[in-house]
Protein backbone atom coordinates (compact mmCIF):
# COMPACT_ATOMS: atom_id res chain seq x y z
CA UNK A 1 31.41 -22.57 -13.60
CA UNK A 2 31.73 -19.46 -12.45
CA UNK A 3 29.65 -17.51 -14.73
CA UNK A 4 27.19 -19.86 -14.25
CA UNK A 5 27.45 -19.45 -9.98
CA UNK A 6 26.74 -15.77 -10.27
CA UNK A 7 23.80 -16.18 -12.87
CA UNK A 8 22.18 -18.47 -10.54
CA UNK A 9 23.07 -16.25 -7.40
CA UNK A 10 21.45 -13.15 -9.05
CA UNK A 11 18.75 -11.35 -7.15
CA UNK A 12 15.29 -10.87 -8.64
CA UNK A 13 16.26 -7.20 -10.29
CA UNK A 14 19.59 -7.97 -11.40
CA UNK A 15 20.42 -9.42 -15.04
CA UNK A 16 24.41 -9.20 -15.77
CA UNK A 17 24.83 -7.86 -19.32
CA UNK A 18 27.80 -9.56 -21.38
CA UNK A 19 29.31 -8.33 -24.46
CA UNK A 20 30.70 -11.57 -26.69
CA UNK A 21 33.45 -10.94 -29.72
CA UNK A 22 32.73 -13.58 -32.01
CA UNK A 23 35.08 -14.70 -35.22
CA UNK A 24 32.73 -12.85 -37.58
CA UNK A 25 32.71 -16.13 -39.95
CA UNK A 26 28.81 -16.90 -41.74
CA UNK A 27 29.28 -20.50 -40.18
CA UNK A 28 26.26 -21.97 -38.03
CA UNK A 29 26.95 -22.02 -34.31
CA UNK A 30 27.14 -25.22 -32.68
CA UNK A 31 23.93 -26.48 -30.02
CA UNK A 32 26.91 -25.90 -27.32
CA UNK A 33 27.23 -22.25 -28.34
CA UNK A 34 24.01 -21.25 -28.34
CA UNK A 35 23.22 -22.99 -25.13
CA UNK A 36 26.03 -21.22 -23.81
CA UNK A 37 24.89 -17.67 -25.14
CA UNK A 38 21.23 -18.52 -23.59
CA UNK A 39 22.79 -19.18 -20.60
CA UNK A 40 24.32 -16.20 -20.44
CA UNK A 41 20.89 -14.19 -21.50
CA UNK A 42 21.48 -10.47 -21.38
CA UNK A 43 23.98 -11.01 -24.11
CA UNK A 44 25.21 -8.79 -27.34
CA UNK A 45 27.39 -10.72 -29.62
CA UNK A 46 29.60 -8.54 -31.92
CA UNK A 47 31.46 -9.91 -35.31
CA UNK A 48 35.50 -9.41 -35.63
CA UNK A 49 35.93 -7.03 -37.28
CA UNK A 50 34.95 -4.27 -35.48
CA UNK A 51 35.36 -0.70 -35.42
CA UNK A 52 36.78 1.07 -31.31
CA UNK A 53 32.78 3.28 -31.46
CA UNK A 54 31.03 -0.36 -31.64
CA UNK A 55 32.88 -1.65 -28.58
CA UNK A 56 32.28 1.78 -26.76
CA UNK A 57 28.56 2.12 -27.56
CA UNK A 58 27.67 -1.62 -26.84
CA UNK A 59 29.75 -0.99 -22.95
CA UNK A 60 28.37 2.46 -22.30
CA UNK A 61 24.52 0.60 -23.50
CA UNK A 62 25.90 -2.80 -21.22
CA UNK A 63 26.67 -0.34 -18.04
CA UNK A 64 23.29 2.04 -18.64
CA UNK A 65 21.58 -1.24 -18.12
CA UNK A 66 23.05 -2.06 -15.17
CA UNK A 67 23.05 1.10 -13.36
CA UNK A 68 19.43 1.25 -14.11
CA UNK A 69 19.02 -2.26 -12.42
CA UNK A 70 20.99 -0.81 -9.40
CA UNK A 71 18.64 1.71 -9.19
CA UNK A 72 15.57 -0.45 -9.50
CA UNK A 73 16.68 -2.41 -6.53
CA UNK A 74 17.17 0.58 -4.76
CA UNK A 75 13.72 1.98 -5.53
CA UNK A 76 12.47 -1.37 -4.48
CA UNK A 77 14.32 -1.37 -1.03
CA UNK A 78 12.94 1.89 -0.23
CA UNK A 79 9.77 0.89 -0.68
CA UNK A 80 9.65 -1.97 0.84
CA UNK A 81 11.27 0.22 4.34
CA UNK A 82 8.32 2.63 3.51
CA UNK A 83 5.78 -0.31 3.94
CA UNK A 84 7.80 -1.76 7.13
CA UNK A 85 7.21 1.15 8.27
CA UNK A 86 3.72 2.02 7.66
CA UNK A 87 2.91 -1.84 9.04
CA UNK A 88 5.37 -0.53 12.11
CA UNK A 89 3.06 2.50 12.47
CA UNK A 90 -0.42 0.79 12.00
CA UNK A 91 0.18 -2.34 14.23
CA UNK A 92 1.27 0.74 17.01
CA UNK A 93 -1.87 2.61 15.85
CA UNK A 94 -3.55 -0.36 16.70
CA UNK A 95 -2.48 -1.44 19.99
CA UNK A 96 -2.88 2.32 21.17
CA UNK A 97 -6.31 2.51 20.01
CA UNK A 98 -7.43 -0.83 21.66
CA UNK A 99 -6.31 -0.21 25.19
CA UNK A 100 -8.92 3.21 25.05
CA UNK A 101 -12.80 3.04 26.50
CA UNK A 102 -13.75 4.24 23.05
CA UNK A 103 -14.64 3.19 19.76
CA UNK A 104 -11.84 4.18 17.10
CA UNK A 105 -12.26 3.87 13.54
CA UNK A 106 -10.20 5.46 10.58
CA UNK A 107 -11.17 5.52 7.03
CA UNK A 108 -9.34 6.18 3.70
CA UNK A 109 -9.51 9.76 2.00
CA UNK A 110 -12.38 8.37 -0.10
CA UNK A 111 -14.36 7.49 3.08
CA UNK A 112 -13.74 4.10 2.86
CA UNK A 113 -14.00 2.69 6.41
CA UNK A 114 -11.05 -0.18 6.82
CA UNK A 115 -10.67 -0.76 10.37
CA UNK A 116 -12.17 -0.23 14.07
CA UNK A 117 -11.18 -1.06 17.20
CA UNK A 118 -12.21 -4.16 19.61
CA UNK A 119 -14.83 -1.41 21.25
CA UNK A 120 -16.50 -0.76 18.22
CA UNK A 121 -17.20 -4.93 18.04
CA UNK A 122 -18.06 -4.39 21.55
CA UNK A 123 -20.03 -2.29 21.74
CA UNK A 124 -21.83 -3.13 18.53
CA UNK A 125 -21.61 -7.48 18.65
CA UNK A 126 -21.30 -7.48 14.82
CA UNK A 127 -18.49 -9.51 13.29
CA UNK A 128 -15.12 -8.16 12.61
CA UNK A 129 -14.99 -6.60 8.94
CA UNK A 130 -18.91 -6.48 8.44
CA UNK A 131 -19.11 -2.87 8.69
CA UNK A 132 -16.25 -1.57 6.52
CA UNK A 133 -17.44 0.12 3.55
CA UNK A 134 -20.16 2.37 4.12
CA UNK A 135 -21.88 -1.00 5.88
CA UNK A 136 -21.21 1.39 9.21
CA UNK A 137 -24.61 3.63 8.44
CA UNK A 138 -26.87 0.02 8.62
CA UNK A 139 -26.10 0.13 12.34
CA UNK A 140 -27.65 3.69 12.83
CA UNK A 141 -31.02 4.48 13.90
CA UNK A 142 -33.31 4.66 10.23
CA UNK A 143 -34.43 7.75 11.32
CA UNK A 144 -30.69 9.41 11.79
CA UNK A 145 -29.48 7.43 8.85
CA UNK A 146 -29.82 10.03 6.29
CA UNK A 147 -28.36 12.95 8.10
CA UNK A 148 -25.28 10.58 9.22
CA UNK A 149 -24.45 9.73 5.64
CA UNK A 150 -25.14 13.50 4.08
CA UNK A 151 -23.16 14.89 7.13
CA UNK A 152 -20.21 12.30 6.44
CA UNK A 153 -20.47 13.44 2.60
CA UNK A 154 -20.00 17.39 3.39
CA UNK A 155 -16.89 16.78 5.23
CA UNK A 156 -15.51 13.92 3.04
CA UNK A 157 -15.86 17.18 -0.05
CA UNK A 158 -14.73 19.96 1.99
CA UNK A 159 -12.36 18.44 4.47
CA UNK A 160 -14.13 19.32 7.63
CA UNK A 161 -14.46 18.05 11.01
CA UNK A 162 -17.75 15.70 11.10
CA UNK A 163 -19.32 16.06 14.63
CA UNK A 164 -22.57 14.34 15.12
CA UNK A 165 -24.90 12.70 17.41
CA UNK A 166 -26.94 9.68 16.31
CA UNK A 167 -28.42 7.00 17.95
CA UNK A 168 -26.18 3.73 17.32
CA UNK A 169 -27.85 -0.11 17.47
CA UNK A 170 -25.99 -1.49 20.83
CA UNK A 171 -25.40 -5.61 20.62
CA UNK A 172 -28.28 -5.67 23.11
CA UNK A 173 -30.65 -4.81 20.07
CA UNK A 174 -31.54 -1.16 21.47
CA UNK A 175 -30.21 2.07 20.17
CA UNK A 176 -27.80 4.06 22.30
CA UNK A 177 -27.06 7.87 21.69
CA UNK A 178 -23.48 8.08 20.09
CA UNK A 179 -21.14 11.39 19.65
CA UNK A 180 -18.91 10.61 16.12
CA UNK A 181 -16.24 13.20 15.45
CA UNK A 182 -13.46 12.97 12.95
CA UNK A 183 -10.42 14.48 11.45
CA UNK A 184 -8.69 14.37 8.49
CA UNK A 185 -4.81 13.77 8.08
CA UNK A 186 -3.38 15.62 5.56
CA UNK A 187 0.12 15.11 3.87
CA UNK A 188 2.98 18.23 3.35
CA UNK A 189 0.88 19.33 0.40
CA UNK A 190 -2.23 19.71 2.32
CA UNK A 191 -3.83 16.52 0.81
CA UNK A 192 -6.49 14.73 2.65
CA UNK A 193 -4.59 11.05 3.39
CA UNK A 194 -6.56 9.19 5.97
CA UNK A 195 -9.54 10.08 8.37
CA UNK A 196 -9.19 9.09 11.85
CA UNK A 197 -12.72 8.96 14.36
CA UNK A 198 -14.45 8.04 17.51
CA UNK A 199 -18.00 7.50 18.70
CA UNK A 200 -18.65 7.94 22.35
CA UNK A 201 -21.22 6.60 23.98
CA UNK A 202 -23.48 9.39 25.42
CA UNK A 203 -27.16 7.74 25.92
CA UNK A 204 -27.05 8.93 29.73
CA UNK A 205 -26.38 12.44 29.06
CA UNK A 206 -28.59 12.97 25.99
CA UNK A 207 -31.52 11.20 28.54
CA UNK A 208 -31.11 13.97 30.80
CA UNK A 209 -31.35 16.60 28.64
């Protein structure tokens, strides 16, 4: 009963190894003893007689195994703190980037755009999620389309700063003049890991030019 209370107590990663002596006789086990060694399931089953190096090599193999579960679980709880954290860091990314006058978006080192803040759907009255992608260009003017989108490209290839002005369709239906900047985030090795931007509204300004 007890065996059977810590197989049924076992985490996801673990699987106790066992090492069985049997008689060493040709007979047939009984249903009962193989129901017993399935039960057991990480299980090597070695014939009397023996020789001391079997014993040795099937306990050093048994205790490998286990050590390598030990360290599975621990790979598994670290990652699981790194994603706590990173879901720590984004819903704080979040909260800080909705409580500014400006639209904040950040975008994956490929460019992908995955989120924007309530501004953005604001300012813009499209529904949440419709512009991730590159579905963000449809919403520029068609004539500054193009030079968004090639502009974008040259710093997405040569890690850049992307600065440009472009005239933005406003939920009212009219264009507004928009100043987009971003910058990348790189890692300790210098790798690009996420982009982070803004677009400010500057339609008065660029009027008075």
């Amino acid at each position: 009963p007890a065996v059977g209370a810590a197989l049924d107590s076992q985490p996801a990663w673990s699987d106790i190894p066992f090492i069985v002596l049997t008689a060493g006789t040709s007979r047939s086990r009984t249903t009962a003893e193989e129901q017993r060694f399935d039960r057991l399931g990480n299980v090597v089953l070695l014939s009397r007689p023996l020789q001391r190096d079997d014993i040795v090599r099937a306990a050093r193999s048994a205790l490998k195994a286990r050590q390598r579960q030990f360290e599975a679980r621990a790979r598994i709880e670290e990652l699981r703190e790194q994603e706590a954290r990173l879901q720590r860091s984004e819903r704080k990314f979040h909260a800080i980037a909705n409580s500014v006058d400006q639209m904040i978006w950040s975008a994956r080192a490929d460019g992908y755009h995955d989120y924007y803040n309530d501004r953005w759907y604001e300012f813009t009255g499209v529904p949440a999620g419709s512009t991730d992608g590159e579905q963000w260009n449809g919403l520029f003017h068609p004539e500054d389309q193009e030079r968004a989108c090639s502009r974008w490209q040259s710093s997405l290839e040569n890690g850049t700063l992307y600065e440009i002005e472009y005239r933005l369709r406003h939920r009212s239906g009219h264009y507004r003049w928009v100043l987009g900047k971003a910058q990348p985030v790189r890692d300790g090795t210098g790798r690009i890991t996420r982009w982070y931007g803004s677009c400010t509204d500057i339609h008065e300004q660029v009027q008075i030019r």
